[in-house]
PDB file of N, CA and C in Angstrom:
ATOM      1  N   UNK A   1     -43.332 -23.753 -31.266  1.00  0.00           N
ATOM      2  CA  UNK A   1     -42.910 -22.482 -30.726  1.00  0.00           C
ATOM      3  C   UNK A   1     -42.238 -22.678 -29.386  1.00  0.00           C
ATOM      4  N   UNK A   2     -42.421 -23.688 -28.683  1.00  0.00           N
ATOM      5  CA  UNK A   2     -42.169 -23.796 -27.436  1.00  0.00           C
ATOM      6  C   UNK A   2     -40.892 -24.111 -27.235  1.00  0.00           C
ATOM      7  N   UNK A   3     -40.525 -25.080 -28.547  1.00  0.00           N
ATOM      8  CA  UNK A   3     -39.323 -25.929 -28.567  1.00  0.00           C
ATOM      9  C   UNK A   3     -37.976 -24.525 -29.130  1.00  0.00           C
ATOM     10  N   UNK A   4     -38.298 -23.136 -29.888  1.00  0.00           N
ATOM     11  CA  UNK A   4     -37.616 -22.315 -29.891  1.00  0.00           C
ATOM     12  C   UNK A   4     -37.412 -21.475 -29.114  1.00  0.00           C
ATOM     13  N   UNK A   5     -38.505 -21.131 -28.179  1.00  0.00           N
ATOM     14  CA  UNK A   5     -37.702 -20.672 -26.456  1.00  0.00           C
ATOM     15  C   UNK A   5     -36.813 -21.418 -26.086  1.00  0.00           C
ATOM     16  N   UNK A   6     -37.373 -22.580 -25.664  1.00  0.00           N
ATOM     17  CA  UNK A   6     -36.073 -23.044 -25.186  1.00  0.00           C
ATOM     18  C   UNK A   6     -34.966 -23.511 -25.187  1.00  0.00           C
ATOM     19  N   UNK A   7     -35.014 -23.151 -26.765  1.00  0.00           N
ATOM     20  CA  UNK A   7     -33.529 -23.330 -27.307  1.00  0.00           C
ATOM     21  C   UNK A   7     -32.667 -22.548 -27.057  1.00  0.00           C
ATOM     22  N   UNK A   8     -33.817 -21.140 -27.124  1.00  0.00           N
ATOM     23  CA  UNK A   8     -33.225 -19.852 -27.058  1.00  0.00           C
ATOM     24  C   UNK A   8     -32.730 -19.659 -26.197  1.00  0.00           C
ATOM     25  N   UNK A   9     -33.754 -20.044 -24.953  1.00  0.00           N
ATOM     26  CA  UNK A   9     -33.567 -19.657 -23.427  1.00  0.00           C
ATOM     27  C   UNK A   9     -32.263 -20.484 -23.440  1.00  0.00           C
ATOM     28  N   UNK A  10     -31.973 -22.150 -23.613  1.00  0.00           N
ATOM     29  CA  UNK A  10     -31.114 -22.732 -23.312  1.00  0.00           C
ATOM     30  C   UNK A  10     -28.894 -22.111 -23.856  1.00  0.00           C
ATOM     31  N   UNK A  11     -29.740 -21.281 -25.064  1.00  0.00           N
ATOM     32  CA  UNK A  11     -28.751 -20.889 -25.509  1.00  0.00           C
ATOM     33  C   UNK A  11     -28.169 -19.650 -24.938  1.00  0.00           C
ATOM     34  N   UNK A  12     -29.040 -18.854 -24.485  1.00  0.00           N
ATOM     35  CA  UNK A  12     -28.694 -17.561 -23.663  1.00  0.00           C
ATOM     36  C   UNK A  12     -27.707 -18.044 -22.365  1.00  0.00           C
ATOM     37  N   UNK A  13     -28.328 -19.420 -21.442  1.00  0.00           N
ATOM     38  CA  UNK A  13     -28.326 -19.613 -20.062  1.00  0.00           C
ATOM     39  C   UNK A  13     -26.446 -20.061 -21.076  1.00  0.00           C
ATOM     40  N   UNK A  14     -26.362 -20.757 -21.589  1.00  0.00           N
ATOM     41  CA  UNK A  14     -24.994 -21.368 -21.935  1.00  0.00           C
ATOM     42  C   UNK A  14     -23.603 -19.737 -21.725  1.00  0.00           C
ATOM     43  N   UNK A  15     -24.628 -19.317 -22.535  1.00  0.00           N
ATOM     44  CA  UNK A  15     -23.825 -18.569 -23.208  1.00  0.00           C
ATOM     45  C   UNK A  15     -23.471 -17.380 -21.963  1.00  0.00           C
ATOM     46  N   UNK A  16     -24.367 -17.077 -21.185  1.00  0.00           N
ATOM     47  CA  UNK A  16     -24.057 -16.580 -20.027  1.00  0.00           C
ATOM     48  C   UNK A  16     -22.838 -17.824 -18.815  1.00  0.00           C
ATOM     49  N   UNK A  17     -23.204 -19.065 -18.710  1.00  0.00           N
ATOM     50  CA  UNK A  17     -22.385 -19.461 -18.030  1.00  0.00           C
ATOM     51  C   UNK A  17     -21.144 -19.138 -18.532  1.00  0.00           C
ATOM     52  N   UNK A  18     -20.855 -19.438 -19.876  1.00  0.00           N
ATOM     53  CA  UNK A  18     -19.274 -19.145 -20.266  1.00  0.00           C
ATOM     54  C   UNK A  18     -18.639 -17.777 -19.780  1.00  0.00           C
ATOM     55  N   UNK A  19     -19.778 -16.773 -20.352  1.00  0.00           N
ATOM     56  CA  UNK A  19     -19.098 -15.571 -19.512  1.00  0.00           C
ATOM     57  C   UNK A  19     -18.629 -16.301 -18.018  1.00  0.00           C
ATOM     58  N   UNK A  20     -19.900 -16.283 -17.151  1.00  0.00           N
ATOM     59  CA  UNK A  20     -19.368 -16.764 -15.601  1.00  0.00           C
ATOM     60  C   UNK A  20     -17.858 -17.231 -15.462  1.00  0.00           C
ATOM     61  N   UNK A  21     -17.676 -18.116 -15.973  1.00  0.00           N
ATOM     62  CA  UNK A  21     -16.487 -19.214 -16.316  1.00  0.00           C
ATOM     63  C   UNK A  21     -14.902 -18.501 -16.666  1.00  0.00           C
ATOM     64  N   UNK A  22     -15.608 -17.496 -17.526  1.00  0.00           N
ATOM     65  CA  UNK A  22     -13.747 -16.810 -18.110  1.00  0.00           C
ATOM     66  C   UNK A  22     -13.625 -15.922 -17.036  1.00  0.00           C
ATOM     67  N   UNK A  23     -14.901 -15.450 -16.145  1.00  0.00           N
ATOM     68  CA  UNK A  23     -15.102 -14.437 -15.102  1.00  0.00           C
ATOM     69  C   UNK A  23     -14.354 -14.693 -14.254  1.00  0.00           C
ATOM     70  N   UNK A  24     -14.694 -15.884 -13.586  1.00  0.00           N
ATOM     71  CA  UNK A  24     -14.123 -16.724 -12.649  1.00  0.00           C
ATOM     72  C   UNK A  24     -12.216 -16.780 -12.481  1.00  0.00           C
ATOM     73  N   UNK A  25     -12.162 -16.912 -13.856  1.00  0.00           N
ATOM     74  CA  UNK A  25     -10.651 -17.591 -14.126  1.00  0.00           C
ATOM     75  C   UNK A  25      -9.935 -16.214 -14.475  1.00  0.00           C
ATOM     76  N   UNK A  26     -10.201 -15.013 -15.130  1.00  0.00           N
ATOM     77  CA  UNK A  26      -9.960 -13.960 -14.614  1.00  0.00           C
ATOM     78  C   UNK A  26      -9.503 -13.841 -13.261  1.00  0.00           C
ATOM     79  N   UNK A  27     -10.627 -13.741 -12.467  1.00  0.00           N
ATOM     80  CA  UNK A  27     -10.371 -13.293 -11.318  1.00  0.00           C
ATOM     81  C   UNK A  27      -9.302 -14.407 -10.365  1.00  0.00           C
ATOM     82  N   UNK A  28      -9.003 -15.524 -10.860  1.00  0.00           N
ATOM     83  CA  UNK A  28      -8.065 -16.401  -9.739  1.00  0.00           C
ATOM     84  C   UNK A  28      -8.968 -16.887  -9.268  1.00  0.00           C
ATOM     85  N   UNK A  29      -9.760 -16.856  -9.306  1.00  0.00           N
ATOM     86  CA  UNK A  29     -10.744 -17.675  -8.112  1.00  0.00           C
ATOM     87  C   UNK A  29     -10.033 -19.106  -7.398  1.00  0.00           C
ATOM     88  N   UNK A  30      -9.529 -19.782  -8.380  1.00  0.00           N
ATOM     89  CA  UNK A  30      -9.431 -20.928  -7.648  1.00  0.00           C
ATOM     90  C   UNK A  30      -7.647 -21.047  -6.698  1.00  0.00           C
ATOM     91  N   UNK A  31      -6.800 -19.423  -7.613  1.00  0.00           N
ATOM     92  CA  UNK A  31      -5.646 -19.804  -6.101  1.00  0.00           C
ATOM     93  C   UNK A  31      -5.678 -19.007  -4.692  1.00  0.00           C
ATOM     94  N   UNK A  32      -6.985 -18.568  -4.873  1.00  0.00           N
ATOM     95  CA  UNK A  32      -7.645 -18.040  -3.732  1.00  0.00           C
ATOM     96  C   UNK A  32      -8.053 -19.220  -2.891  1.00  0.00           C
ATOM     97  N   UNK A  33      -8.850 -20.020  -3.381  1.00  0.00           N
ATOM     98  CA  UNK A  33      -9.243 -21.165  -3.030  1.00  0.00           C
ATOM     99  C   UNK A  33      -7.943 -22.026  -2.306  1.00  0.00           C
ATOM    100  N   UNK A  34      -6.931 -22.017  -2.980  1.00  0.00           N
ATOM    101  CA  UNK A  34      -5.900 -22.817  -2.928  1.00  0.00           C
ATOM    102  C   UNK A  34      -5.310 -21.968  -1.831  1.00  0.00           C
ATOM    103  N   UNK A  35      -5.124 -20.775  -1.665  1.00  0.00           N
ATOM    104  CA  UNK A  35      -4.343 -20.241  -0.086  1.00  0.00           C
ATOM    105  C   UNK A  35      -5.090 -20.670   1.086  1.00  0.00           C
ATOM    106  N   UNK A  36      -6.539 -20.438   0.546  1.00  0.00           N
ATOM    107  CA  UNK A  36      -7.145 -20.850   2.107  1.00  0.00           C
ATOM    108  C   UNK A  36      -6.915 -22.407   2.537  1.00  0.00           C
ATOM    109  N   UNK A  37      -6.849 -23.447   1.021  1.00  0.00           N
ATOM    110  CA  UNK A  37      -6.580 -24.184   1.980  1.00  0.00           C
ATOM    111  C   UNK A  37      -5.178 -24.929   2.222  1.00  0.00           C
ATOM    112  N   UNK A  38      -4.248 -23.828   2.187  1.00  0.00           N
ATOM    113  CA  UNK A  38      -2.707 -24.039   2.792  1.00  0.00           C
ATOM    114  C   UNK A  38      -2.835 -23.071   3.779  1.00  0.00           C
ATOM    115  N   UNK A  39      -2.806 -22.583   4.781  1.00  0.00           N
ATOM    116  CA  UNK A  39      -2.676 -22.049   5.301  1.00  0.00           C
ATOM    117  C   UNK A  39      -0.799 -21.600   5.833  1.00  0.00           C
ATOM    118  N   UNK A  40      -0.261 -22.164   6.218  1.00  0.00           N
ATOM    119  CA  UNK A  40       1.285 -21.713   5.843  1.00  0.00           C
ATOM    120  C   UNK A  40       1.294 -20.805   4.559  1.00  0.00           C
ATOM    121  N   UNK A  41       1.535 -21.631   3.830  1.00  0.00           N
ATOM    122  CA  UNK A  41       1.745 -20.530   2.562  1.00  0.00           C
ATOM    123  C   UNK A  41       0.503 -19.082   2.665  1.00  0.00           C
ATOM    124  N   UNK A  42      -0.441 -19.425   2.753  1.00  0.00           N
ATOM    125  CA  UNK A  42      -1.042 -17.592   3.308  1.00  0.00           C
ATOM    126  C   UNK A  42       0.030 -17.074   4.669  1.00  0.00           C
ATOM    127  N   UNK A  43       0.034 -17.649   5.228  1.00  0.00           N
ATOM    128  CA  UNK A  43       1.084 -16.627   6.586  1.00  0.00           C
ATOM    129  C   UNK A  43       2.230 -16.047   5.743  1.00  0.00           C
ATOM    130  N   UNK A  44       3.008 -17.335   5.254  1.00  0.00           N
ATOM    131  CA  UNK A  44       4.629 -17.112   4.960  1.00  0.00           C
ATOM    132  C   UNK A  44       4.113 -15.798   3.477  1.00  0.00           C
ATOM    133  N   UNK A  45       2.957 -15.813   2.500  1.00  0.00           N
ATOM    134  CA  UNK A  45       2.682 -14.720   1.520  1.00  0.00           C
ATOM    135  C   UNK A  45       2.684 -13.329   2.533  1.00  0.00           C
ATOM    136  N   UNK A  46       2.089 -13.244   3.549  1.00  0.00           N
ATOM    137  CA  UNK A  46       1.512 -12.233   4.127  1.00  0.00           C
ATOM    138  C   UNK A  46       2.454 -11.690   4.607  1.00  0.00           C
ATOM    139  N   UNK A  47       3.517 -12.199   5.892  1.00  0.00           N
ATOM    140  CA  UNK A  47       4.818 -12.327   5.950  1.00  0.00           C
ATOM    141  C   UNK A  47       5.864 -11.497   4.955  1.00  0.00           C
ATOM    142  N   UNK A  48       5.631 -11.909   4.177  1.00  0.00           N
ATOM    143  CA  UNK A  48       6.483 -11.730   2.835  1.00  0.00           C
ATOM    144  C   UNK A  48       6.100  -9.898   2.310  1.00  0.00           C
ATOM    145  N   UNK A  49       4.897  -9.897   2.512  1.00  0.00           N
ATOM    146  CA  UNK A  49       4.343  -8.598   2.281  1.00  0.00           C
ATOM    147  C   UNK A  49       4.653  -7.808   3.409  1.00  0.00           C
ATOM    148  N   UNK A  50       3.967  -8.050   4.390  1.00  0.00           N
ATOM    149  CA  UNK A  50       4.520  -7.372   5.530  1.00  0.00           C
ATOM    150  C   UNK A  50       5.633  -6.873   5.284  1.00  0.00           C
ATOM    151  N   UNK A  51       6.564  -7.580   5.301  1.00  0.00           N
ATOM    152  CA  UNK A  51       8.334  -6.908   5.223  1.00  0.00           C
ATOM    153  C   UNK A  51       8.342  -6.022   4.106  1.00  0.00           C
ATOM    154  N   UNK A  52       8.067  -6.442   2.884  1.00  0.00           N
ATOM    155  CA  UNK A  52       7.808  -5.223   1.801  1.00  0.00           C
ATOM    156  C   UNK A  52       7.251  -3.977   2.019  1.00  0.00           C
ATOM    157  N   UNK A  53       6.082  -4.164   3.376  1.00  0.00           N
ATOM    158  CA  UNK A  53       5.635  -2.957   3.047  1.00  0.00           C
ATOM    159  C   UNK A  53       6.076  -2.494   4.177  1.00  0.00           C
ATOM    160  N   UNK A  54       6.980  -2.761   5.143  1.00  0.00           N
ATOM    161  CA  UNK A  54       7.706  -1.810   6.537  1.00  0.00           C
ATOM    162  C   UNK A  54       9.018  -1.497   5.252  1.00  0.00           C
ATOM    163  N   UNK A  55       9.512  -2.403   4.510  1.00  0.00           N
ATOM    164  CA  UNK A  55      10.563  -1.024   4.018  1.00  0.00           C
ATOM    165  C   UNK A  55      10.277  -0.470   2.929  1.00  0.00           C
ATOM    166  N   UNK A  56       9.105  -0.822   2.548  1.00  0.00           N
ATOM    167  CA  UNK A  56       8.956   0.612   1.800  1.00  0.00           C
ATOM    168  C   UNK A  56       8.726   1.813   2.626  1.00  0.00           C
ATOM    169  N   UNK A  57       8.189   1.472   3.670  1.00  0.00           N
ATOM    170  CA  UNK A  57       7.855   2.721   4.532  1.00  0.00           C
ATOM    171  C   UNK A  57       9.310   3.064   4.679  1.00  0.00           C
ATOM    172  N   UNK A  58      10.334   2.852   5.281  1.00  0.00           N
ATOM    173  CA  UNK A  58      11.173   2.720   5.819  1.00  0.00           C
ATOM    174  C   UNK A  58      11.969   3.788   4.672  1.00  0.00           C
ATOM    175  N   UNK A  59      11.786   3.456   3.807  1.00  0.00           N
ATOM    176  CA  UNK A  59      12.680   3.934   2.693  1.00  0.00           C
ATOM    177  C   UNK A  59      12.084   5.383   2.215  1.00  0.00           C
ATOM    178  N   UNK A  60      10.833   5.490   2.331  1.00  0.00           N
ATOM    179  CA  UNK A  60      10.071   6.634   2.082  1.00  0.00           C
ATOM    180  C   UNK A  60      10.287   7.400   3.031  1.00  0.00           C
ATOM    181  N   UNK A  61       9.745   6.928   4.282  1.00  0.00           N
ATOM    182  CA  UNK A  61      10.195   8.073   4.933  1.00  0.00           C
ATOM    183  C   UNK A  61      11.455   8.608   5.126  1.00  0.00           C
ATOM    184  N   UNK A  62      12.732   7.637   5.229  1.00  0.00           N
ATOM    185  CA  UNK A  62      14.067   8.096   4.770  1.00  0.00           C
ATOM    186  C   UNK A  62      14.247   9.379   3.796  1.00  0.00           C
ATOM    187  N   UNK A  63      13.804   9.129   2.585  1.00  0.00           N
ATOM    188  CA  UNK A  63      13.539   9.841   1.372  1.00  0.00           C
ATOM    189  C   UNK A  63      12.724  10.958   1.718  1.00  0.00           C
ATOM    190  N   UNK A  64      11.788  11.119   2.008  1.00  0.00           N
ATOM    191  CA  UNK A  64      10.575  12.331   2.386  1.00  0.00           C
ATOM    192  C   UNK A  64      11.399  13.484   3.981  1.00  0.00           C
ATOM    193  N   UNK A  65      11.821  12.475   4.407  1.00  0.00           N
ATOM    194  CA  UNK A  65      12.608  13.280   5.491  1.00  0.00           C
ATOM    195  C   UNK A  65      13.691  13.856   5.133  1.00  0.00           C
ATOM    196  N   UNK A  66      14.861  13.506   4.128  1.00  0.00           N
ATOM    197  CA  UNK A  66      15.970  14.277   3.701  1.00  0.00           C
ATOM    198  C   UNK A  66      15.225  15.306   2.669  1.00  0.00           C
ATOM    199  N   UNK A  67      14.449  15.381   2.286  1.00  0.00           N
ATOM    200  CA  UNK A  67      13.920  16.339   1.240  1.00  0.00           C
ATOM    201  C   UNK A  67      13.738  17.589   2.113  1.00  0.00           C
ATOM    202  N   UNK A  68      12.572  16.687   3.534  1.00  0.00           N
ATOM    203  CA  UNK A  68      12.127  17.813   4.218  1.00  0.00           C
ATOM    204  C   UNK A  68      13.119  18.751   5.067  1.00  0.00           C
ATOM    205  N   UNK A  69      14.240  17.673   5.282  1.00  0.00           N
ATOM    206  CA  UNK A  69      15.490  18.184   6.362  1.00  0.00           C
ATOM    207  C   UNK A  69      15.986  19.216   5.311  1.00  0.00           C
ATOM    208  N   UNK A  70      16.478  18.940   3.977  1.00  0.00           N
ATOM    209  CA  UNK A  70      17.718  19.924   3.070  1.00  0.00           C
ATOM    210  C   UNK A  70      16.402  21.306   2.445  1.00  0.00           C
ATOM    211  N   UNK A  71      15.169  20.922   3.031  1.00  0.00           N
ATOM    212  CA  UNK A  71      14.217  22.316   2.721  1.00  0.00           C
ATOM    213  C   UNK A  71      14.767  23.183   3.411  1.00  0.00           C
ATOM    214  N   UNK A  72      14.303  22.836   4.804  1.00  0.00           N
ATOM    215  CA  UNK A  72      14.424  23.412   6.509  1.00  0.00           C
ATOM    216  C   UNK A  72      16.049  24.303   5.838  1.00  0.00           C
ATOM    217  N   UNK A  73      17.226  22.932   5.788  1.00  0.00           N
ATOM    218  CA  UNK A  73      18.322  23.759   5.378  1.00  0.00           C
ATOM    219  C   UNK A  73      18.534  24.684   4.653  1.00  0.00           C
ATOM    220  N   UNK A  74      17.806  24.918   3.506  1.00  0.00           N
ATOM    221  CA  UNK A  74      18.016  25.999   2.351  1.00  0.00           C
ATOM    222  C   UNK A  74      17.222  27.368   3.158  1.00  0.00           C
ATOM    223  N   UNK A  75      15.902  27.126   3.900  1.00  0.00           N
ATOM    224  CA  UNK A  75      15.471  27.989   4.155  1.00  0.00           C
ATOM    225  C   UNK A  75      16.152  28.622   5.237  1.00  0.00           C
ATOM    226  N   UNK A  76      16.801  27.704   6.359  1.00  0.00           N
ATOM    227  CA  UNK A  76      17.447  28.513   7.153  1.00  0.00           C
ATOM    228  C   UNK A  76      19.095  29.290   6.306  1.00  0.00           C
ATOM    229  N   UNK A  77      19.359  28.761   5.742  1.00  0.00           N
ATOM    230  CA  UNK A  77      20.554  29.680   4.903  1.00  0.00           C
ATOM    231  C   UNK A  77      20.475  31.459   4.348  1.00  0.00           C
ATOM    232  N   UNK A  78      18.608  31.226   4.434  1.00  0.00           N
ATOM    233  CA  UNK A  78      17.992  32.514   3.602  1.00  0.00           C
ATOM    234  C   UNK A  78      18.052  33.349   5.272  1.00  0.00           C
ATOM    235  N   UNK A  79      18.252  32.800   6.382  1.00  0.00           N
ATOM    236  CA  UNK A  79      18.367  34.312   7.026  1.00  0.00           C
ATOM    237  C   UNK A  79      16.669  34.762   7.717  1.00  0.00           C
ATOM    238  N   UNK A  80      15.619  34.199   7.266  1.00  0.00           N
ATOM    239  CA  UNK A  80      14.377  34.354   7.225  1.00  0.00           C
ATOM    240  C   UNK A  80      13.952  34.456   8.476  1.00  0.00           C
ATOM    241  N   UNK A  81      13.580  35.870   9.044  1.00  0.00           N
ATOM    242  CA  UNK A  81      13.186  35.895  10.624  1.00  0.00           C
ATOM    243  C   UNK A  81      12.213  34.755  11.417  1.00  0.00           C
ATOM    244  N   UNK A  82      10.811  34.515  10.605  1.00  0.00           N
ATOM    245  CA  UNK A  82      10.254  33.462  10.970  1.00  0.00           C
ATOM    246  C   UNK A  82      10.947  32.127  11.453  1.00  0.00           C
ATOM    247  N   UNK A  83      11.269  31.881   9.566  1.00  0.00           N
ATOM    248  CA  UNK A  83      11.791  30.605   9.643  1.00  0.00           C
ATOM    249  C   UNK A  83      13.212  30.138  10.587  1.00  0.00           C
ATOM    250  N   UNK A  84      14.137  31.519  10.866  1.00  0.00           N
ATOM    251  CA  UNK A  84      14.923  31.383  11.663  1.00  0.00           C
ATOM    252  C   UNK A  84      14.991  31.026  13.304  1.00  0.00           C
ATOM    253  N   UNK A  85      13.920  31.483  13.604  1.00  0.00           N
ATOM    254  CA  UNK A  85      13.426  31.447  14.965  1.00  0.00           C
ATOM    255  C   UNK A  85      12.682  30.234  15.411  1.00  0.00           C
ATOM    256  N   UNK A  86      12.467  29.186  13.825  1.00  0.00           N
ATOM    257  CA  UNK A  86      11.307  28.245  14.332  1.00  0.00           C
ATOM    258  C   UNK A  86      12.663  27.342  14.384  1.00  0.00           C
ATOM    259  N   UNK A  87      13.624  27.627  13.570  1.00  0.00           N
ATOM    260  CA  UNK A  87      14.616  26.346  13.450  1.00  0.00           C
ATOM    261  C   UNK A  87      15.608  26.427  14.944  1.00  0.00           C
ATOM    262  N   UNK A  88      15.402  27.752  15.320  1.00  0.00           N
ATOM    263  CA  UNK A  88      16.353  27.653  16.639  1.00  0.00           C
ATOM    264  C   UNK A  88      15.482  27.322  17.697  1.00  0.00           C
ATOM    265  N   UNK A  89      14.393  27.630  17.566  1.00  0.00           N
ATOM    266  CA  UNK A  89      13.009  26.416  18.675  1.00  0.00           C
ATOM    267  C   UNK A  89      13.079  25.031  18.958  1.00  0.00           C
ATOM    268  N   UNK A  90      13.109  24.700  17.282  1.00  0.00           N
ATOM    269  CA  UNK A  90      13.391  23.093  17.397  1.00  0.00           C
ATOM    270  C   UNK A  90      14.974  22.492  17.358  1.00  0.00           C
ATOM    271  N   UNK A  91      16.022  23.387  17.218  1.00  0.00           N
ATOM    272  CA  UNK A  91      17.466  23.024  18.195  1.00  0.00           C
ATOM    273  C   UNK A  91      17.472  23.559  19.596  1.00  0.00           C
ATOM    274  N   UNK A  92      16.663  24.465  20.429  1.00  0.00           N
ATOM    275  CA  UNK A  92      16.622  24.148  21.860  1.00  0.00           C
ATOM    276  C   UNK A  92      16.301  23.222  22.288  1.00  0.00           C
ATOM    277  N   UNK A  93      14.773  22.627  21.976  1.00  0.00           N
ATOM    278  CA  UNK A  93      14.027  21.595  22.518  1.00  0.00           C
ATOM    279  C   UNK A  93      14.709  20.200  22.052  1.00  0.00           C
ATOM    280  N   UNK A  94      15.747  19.896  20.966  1.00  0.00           N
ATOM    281  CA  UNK A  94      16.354  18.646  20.837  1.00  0.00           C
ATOM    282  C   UNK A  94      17.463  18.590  21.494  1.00  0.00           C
ATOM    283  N   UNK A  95      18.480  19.581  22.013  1.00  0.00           N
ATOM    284  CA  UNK A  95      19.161  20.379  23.345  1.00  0.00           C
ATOM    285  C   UNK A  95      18.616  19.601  24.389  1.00  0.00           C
ATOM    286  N   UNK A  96      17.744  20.088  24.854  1.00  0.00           N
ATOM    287  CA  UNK A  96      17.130  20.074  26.186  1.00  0.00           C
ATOM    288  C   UNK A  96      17.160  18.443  26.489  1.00  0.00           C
ATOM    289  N   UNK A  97      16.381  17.966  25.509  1.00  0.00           N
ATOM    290  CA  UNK A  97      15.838  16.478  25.287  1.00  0.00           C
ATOM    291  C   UNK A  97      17.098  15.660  25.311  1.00  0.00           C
ATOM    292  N   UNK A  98      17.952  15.818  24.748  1.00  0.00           N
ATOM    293  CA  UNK A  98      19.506  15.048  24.708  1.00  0.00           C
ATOM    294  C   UNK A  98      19.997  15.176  26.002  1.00  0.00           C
ATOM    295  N   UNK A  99      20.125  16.657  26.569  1.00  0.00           N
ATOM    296  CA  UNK A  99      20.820  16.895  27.606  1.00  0.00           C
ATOM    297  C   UNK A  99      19.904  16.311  28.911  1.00  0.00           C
ATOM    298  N   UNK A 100      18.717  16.073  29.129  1.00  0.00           N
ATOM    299  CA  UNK A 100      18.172  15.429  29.962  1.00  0.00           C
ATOM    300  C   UNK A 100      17.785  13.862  30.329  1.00  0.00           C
ATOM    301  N   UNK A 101      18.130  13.569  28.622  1.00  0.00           N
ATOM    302  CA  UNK A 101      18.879  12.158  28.597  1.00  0.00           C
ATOM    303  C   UNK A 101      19.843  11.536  29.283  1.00  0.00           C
ATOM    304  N   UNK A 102      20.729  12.714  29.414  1.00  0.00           N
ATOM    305  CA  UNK A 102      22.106  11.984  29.536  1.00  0.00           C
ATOM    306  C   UNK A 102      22.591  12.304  30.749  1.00  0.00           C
TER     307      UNK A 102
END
């Protein structure tokens, strides 16, 4: 009886390492391993990202700002007392700001 535990047991423990194993290699584990120990190549990756992710910003907000600018525009076209008065607020104060620039 003893000798079928631990076959059993031995067969479970296997059979769990393999999971571990495809787990492992899933996850990259080892070119994780491999950036830390290049270190250049982690900067020059990071680097690399960095710049990707200032122009994506770059580009979004480009994009998110002409949406928001040709809103502002349509709404000021409508004449809209509010909205008219907020858009001639914010052309005094960019007025002011230019002209005290210069």
């Amino acid at each position: 009886m003893g000798d079928r535990i631990s076959s059993g047991l031995v067969h479970t423990l296997l059979t769990k390492v393999e999971h571990l194993t495809l787990a492992l290699e899933k996850a990259s584990i080892a070119e994780y391993i491999e950036l830390y120990r290049k270190p250049k190549r982690l900067l020059f990756l990071n680097f690399l990202a960095g710049i990707a992710r200032g122009f994506g910003l770059a580009i979004g907000f480009t994009v998110v700002g002409a949406f928001f600018l040709y809103g502002l525009g349509k709404l000021a076209s409508w004449n809209l007392p509010v909205v008219g008065e907020f858009i001639a607020e914010i052309t005094r104060i960019v007025q002011n700001e230019l002209a005290r620039r210069h």
